[in-house]
Structures are given as structure tokens and as C-alpha cells.
C-alpha atoms as a PDB file:
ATOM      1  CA  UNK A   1     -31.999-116.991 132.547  1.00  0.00           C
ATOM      2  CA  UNK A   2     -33.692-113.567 133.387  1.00  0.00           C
ATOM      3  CA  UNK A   3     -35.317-111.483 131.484  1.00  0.00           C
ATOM      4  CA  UNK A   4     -32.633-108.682 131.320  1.00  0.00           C
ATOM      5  CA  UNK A   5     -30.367-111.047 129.788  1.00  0.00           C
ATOM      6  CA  UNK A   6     -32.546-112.753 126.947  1.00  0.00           C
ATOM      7  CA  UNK A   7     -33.748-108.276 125.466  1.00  0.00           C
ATOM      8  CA  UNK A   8     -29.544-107.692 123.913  1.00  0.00           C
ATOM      9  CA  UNK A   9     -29.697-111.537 122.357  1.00  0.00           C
ATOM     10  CA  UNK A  10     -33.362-111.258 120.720  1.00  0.00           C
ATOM     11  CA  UNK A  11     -32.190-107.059 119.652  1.00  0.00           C
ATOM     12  CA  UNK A  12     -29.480-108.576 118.115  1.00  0.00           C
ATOM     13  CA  UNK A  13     -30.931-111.252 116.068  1.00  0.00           C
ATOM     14  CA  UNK A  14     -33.807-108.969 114.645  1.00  0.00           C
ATOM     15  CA  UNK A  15     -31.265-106.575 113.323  1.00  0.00           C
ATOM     16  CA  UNK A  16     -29.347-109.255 111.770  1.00  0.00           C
ATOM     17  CA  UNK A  17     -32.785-110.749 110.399  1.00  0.00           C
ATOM     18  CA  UNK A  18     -33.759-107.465 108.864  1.00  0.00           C
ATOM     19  CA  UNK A  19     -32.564-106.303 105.474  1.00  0.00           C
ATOM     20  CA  UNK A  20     -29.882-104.053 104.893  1.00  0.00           C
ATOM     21  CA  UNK A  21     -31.142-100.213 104.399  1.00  0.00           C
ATOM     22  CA  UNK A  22     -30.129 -98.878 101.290  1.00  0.00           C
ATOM     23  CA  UNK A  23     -27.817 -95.785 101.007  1.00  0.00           C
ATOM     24  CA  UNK A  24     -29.721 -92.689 100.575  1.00  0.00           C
ATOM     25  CA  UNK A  25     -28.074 -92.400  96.969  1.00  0.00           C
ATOM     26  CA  UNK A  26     -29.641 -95.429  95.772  1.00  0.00           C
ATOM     27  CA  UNK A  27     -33.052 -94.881  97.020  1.00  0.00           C
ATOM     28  CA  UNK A  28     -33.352 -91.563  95.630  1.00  0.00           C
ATOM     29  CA  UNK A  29     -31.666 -90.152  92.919  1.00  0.00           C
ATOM     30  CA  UNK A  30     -30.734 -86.661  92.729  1.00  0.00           C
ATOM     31  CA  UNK A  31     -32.823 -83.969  90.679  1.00  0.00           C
ATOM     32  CA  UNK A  32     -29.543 -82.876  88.406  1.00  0.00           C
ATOM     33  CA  UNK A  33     -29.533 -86.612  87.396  1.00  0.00           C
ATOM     34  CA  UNK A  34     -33.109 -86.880  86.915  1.00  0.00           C
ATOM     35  CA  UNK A  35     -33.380 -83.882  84.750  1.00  0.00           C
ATOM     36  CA  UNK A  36     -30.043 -84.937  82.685  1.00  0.00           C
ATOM     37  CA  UNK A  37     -31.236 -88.526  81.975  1.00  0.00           C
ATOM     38  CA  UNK A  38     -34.111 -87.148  79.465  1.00  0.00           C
ATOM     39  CA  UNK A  39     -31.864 -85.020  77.689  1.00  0.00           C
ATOM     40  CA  UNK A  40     -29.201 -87.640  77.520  1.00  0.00           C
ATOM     41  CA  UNK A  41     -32.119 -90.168  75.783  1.00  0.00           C
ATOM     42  CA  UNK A  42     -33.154 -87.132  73.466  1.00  0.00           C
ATOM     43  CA  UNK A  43     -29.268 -86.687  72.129  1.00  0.00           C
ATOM     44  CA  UNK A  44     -29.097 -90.342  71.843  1.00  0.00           C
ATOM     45  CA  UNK A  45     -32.419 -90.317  69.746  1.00  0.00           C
ATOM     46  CA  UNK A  46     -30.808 -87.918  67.648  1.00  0.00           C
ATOM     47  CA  UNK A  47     -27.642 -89.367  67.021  1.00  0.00           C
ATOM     48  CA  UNK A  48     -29.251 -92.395  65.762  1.00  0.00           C
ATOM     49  CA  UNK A  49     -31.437 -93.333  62.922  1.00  0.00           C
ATOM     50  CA  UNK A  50     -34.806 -93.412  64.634  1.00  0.00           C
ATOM     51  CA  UNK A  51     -37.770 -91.008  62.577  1.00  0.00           C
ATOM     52  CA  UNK A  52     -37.489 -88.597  65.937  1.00  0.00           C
ATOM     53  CA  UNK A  53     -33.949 -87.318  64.645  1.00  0.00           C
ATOM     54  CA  UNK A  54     -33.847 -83.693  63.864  1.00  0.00           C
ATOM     55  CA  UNK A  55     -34.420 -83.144  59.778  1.00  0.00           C
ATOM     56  CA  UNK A  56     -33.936 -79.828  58.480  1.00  0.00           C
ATOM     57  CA  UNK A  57     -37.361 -78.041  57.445  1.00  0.00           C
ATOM     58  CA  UNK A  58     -38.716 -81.259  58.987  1.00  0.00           C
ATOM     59  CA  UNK A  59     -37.509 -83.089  55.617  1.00  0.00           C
ATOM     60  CA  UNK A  60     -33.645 -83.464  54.943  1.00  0.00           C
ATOM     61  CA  UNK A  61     -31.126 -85.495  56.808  1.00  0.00           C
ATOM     62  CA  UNK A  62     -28.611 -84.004  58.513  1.00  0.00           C
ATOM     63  CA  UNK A  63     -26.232 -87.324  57.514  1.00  0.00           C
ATOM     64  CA  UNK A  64     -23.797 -84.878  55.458  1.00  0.00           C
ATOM     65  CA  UNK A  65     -20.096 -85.495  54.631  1.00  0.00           C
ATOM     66  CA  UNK A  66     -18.015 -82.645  54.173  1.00  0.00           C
ATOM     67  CA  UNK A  67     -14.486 -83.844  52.064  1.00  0.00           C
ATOM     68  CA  UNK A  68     -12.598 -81.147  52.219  1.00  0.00           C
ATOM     69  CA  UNK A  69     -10.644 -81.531  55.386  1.00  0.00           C
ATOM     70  CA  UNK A  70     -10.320 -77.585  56.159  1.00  0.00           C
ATOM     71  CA  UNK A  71     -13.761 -76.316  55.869  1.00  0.00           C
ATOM     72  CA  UNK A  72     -14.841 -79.597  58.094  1.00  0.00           C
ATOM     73  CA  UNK A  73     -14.390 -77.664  61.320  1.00  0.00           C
ATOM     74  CA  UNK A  74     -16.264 -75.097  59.913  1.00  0.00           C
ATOM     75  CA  UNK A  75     -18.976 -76.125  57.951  1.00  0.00           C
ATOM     76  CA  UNK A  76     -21.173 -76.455  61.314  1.00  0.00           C
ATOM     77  CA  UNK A  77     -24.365 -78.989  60.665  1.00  0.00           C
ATOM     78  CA  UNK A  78     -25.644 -78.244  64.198  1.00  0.00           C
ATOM     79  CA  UNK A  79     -28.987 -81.166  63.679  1.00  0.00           C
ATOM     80  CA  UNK A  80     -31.395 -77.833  63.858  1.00  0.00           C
ATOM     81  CA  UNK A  81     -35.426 -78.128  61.919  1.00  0.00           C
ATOM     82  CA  UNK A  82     -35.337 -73.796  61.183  1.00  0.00           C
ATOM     83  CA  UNK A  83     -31.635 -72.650  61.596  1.00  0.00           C
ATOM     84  CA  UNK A  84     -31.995 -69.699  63.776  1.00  0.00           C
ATOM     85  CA  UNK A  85     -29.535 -68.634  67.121  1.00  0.00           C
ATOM     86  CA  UNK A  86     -30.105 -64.930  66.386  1.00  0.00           C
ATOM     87  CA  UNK A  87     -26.358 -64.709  66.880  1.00  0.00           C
ATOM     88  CA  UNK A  88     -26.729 -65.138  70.900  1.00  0.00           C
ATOM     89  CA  UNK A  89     -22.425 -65.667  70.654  1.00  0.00           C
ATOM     90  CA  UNK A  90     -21.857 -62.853  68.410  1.00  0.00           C
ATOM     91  CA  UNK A  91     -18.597 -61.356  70.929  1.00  0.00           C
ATOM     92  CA  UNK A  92     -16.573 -65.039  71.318  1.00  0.00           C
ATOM     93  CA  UNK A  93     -13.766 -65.677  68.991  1.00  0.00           C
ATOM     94  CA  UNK A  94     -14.710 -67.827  66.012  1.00  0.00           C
ATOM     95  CA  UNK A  95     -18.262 -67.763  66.777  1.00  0.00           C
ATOM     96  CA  UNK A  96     -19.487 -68.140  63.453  1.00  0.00           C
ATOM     97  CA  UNK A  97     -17.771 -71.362  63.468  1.00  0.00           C
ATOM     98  CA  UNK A  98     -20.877 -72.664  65.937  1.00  0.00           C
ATOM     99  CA  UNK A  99     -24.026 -71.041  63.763  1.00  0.00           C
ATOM    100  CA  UNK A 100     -25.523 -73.667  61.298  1.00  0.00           C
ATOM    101  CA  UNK A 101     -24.199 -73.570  57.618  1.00  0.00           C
ATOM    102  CA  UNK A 102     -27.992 -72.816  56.389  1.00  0.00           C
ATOM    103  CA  UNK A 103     -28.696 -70.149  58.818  1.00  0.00           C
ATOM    104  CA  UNK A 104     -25.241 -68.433  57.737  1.00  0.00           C
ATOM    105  CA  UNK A 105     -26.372 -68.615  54.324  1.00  0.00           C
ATOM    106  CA  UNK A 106     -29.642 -67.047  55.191  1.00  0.00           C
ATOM    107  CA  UNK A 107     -27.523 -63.981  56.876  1.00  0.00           C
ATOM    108  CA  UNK A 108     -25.761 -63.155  53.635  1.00  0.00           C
ATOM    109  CA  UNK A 109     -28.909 -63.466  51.463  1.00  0.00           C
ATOM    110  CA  UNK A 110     -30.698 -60.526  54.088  1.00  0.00           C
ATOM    111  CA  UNK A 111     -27.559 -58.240  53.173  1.00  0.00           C
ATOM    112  CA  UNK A 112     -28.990 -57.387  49.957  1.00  0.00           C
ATOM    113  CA  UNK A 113     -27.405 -55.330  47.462  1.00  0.00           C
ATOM    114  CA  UNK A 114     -24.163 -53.234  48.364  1.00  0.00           C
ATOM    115  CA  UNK A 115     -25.187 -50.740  45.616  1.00  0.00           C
ATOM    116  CA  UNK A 116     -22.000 -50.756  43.491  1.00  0.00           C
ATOM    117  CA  UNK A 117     -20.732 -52.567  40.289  1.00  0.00           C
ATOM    118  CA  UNK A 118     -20.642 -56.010  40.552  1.00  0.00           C
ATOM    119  CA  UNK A 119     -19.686 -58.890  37.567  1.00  0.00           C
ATOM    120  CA  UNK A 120     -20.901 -55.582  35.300  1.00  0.00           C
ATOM    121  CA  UNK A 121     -24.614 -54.982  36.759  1.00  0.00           C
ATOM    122  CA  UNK A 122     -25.028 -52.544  39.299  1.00  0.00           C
ATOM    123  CA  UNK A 123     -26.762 -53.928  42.485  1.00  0.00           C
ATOM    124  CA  UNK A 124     -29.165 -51.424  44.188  1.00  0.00           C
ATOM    125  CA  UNK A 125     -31.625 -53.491  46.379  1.00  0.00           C
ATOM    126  CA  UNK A 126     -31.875 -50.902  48.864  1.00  0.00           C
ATOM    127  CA  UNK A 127     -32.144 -53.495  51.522  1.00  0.00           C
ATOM    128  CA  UNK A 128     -35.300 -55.418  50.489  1.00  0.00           C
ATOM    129  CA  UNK A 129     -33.802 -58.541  52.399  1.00  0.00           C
ATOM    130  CA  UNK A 130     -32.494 -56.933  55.594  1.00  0.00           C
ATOM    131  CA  UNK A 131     -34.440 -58.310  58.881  1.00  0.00           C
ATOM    132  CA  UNK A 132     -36.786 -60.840  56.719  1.00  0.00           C
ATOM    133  CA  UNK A 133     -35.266 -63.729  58.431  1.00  0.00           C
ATOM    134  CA  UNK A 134     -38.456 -65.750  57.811  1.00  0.00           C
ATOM    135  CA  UNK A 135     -39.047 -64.266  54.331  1.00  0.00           C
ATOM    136  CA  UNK A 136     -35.361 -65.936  53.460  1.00  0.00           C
ATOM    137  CA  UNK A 137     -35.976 -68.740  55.049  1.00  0.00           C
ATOM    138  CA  UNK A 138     -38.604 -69.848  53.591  1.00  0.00           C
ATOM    139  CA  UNK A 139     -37.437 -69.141  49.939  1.00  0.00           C
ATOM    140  CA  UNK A 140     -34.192 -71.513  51.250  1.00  0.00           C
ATOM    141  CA  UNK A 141     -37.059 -74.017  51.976  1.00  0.00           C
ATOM    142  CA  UNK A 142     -37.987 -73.777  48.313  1.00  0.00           C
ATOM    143  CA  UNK A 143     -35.096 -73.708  46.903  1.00  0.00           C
ATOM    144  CA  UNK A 144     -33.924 -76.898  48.867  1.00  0.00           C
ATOM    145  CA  UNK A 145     -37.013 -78.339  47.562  1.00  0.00           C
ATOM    146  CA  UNK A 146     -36.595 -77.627  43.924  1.00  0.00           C
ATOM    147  CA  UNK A 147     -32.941 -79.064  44.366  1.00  0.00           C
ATOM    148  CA  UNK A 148     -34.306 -82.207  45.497  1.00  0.00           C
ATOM    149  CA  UNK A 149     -36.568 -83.058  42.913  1.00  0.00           C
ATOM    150  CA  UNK A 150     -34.230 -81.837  39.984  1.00  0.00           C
ATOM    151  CA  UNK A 151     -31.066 -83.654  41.486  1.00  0.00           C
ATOM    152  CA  UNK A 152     -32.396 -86.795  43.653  1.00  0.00           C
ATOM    153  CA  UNK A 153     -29.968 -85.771  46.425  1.00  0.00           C
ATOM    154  CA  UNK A 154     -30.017 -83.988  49.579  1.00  0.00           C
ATOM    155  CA  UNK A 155     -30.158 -80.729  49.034  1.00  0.00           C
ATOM    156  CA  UNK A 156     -27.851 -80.091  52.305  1.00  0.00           C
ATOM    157  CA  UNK A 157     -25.792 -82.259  50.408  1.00  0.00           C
ATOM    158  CA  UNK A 158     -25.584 -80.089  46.853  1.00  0.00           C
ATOM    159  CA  UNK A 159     -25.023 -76.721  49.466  1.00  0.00           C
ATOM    160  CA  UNK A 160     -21.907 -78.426  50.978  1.00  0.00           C
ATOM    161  CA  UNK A 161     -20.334 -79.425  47.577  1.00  0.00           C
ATOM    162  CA  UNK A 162     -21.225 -76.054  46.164  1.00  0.00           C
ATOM    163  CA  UNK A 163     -19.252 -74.694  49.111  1.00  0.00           C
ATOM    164  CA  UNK A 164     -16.620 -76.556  48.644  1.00  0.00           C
ATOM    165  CA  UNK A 165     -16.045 -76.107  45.140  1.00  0.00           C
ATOM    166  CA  UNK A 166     -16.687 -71.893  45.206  1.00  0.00           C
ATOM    167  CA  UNK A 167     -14.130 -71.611  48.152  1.00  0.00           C
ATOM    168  CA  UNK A 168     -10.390 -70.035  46.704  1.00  0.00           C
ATOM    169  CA  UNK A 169      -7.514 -71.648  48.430  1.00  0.00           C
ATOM    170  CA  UNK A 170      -5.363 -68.287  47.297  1.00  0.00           C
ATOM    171  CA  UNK A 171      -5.654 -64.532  47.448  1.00  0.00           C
ATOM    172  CA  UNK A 172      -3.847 -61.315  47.084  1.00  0.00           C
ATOM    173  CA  UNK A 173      -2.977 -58.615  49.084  1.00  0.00           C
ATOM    174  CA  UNK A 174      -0.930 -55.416  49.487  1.00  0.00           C
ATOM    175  CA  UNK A 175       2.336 -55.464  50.729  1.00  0.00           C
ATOM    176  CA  UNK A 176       4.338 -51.514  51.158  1.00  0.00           C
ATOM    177  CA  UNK A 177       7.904 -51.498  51.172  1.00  0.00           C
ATOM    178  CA  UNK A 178       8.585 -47.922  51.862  1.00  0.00           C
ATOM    179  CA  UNK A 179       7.091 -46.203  48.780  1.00  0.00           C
ATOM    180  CA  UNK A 180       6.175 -49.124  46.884  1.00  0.00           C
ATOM    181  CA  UNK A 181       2.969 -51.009  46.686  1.00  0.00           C
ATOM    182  CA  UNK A 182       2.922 -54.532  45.219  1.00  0.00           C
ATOM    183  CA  UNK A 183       0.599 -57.213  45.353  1.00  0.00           C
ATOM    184  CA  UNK A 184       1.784 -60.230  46.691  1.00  0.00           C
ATOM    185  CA  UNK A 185      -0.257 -63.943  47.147  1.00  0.00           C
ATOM    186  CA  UNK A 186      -1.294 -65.584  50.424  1.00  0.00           C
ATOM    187  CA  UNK A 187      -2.750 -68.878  51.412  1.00  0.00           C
ATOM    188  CA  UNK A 188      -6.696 -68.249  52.603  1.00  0.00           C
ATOM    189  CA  UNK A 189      -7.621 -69.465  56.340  1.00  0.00           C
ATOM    190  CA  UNK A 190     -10.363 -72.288  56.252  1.00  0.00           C
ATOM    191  CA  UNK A 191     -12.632 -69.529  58.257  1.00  0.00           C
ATOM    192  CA  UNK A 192     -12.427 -66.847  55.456  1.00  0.00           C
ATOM    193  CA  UNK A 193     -12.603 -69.549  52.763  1.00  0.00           C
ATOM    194  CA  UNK A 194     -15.753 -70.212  53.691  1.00  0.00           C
ATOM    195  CA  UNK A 195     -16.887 -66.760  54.023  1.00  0.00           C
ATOM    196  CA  UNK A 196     -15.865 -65.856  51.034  1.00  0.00           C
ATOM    197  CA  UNK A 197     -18.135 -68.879  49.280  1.00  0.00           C
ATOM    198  CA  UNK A 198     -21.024 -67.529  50.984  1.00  0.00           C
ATOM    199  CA  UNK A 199     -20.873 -64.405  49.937  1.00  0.00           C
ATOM    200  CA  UNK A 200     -20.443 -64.953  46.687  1.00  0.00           C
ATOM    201  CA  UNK A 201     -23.318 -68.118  46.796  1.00  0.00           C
ATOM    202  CA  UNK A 202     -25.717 -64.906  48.115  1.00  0.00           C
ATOM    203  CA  UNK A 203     -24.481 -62.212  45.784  1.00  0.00           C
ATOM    204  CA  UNK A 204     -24.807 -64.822  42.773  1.00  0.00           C
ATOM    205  CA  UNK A 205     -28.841 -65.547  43.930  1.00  0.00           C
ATOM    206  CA  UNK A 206     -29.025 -61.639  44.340  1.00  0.00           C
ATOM    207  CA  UNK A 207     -27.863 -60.842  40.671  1.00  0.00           C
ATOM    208  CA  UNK A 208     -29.682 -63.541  38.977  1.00  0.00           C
ATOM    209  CA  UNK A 209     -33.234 -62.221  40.590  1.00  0.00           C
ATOM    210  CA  UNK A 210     -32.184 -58.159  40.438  1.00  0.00           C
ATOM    211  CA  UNK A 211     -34.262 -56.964  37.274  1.00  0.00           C
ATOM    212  CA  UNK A 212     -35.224 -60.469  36.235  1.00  0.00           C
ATOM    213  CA  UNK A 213     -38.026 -62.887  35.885  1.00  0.00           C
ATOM    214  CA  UNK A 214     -36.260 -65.088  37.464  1.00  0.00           C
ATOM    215  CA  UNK A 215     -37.453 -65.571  41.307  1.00  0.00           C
ATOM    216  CA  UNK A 216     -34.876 -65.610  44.381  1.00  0.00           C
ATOM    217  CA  UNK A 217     -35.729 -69.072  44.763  1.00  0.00           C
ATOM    218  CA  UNK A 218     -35.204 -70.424  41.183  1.00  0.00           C
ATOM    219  CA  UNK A 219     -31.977 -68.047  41.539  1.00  0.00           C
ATOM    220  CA  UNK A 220     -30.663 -69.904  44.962  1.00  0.00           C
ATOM    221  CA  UNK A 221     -31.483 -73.190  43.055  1.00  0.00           C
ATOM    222  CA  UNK A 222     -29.703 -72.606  40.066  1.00  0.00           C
ATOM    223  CA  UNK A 223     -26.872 -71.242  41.592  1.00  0.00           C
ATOM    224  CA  UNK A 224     -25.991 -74.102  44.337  1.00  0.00           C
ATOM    225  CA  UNK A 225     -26.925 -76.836  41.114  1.00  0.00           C
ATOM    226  CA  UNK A 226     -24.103 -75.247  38.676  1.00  0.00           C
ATOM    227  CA  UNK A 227     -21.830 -74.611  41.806  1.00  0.00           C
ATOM    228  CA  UNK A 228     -22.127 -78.142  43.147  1.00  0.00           C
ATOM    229  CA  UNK A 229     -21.416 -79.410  39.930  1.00  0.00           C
ATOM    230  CA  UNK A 230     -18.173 -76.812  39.329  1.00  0.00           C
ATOM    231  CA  UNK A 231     -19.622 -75.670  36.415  1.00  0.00           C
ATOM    232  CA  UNK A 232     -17.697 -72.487  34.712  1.00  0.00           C
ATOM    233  CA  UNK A 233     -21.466 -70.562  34.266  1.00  0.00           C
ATOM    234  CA  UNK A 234     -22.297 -70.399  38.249  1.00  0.00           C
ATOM    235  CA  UNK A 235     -21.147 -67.037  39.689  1.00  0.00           C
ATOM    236  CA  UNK A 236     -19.049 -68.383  42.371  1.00  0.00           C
ATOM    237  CA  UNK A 237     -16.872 -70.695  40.655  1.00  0.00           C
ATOM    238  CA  UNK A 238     -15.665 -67.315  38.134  1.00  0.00           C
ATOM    239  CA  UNK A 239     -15.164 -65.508  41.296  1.00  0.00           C
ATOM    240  CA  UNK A 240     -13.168 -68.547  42.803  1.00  0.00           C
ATOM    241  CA  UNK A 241     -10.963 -68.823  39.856  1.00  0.00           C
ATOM    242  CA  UNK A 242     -10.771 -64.856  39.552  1.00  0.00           C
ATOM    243  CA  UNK A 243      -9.543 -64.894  42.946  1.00  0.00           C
ATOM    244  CA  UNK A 244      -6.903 -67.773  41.828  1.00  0.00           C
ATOM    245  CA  UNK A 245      -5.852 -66.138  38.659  1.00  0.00           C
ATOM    246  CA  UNK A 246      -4.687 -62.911  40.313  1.00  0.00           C
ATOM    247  CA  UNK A 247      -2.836 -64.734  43.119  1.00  0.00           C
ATOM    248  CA  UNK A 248      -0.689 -67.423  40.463  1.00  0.00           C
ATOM    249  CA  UNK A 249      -0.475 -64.058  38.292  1.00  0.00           C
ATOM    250  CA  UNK A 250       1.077 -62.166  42.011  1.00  0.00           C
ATOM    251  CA  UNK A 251       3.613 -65.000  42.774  1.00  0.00           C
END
């Protein structure tokens, strides 16, 4: 046998002998799956209960359960350590919905004082919270802390009972047939429910420091105590069954 015809037997046999190559794919992986495999560890670490989970201020769990079944799509506990977004969404539809329940309580607080005649006090802060983000924040941070070591609970805990308990399920509002104006009682959306128990959570901590010894943060902290509890003395919970009162008195 010649040489010509012993080369295609011995080509043959080395590429049988030699190992299979491995499909590009395999050998390297792409970049986009690369950079989404630390992010995907990250979320995972944060879902579980390892000590590199998110805390808010870098001290309260985020494990919260809301019970009432309407405000539990909107009660958002985004796992964030200082709530801040700066609004970013502020033109989608139901974009509060996606800003963390603490940072939406720190908007309300930085309203300050609408200047007319609230519960019988009139409110003139002339804005002394507006744009102090950090300022309100930090007296939150306080607050939180004060809650913790007079109740032994999570403080995020306390803010979404208080929530729940200071948020009407009824309202009025004016209905005109032809010349005649009557009041007539509605059922309150989940999303205005809880707008309505922020504002009044902020307006109470805003009274009880206006013209008082009291500070904003002993104000915050009393106020979210007595509404988590549904005591009759927080400012909420008289608002809430204000509210109530007129709409049973409109049916």
C-alpha cells in the first residue's frame, strides 16, 4: 500500500481520536449573561434571610405583613436602606403605587402647614419642611427608633397598622340634580384610602409640634403608637371616623 492511500485513513482516525470542540456558546458566555448573573445572586441575597438583606436605616426588617387586602397592592415595601426615588415616575398612571411607604410619608411631612383651620388650631408653618428631604428623614429615623424601644416591634410594622387603621372605607361627595345640591356617600378606592391616612398621619405630627414643646419626632412617634393601636386620642383615627360619620349620616 502507497503512501497516497495510508494520508485519508490516518486523517481520519486523528479526527475521530480528538475531542469534540465545544459550541462557541458553551465556551464563552455572553456579556448580557455575565452581567445579569451578579444581579440575579444580589436579589436572591435579598430575598432571603442572610445579614446582606436590605434593612431600612440599616436596622429594620423589611419582613412586613400588610392584612388589609386593599391597601396590599399599595402599601409598596420596595427593600430600600434611605427611601428616596425623587419621583423619577412622577407622569405614569398609579405611580405612587411604586414609591416606598416611608418615603411617601416623608413627602407629606415636607408639605408643611396649609395655613388654614385645622381640628381648631390654625396651621401656619410657612413651609419650614418643604425640600428638607434629609432633615425629614432623619427625624423618621428617630421616630422609628423611639417606636422600637417603647413598643418591642418593628417600627415598619406599627406604620403599616397605623395605616391601616386611619384609612376611611367611606366618604361623601356632592351630587347636583338640576338646582339641588345634596351630599351623597361613596365607597373610597384603596389608592385614595391610603392617601388620605397619610395625610392625616403628617398633618397629626405637624399639629402636635406647631407651638409646642413637643419635637416633630416625639410628635411622629406618638402619633403612629396611638394610631397603630386605634386609639380614639390619635388625630387620624377622629378624622377616619369623621369621615365615616358624615357618609352613614349621607346614606
Amino acid at each position: 500500500m502507497t503512501f497516497m492511500e495510508e494520508k485519508p485513513t490516518a486523517i481520519v482516525e486523528s479526527a475521530l481520536q480528538a475531542p469534540a470542540a465545544q459550541p462557541a456558546a458553551e465556551q464563552k458566555p455572553k456579556r448580557a449573561a455575565r452581567k445579569a448573573l451578579p444581579k440575579a445572586e444580589k436579589q436572591q441575597d435579598e430575598t432571603d434571610g442572610s445579614p446582606s438583606a436590605i434593612m431600612l436605616f440599616g436596622k429594620y426588617s423589611y419582613d412586613v405583613t400588610v392584612e388589609d387586602l386593599s391597601l396590599k397592592n399599595y402599601i409598596n415595601l420596595k427593600p430600600m436602606e434611605y427611601p428616596s426615588t425623587f419621583r423619577r415616575e412622577n407622569n405614569r398612571p398609579f405611580s405612587k403605587s411604586g414609591i416606598n411607604v416611608v418615603e411617601r410619608l416623608e413627602n407629606a411631612l415636607m408639605k408643611g402647614g396649609t395655613g388654614s383651620k385645622i381640628g381648631g388650631k390654625v396651621i401656619r408653618t410657612k413651609g419650614r419642611l418643604q425640600g428638607k428631604k434629609i432633615k425629614v428623614m432623619h427625624s423618621i429615623e428617630q421616630a422609628f427608633d423611639h417606636i422600637s424601644d417603647q413598643t418591642h416591634d418593628n417600627p415598619l410594622q406599627v406604620l403599616v397598622r397605623a395605616l391601616e387603621n386611619s384609612a376611611p372605607i367611606e366618604d361623601t361627595t356632592r351630587v347636583r340634580y338640576g338646582g339641588i345640591i345634596s351630599n351623597v356617600a361613596v365607597d373610597v378606592s384603596a389608592s385614595r384610602r391610603l392617601d388620605i391616612a397619610l395625610r392625616n398621619i403628617a398633618m397629626a405630627a405637624i399639629i402636635g409640634a406647631f407651638r409646642n414643646k413637643r419635637t416633630l419626632v416625639d410628635s411622629i412617634t406618638n402619633e403612629l403608637v396611638l394610631a397603630s393601636k386605634g386609639d380614639v386620642n390619635s388625630y387620624a383615627i377622629k378624622r377616619k371616623n369623621e369621615i365615616e360619620r358624615m357618609a352613614r349620616s349621607a346614606k
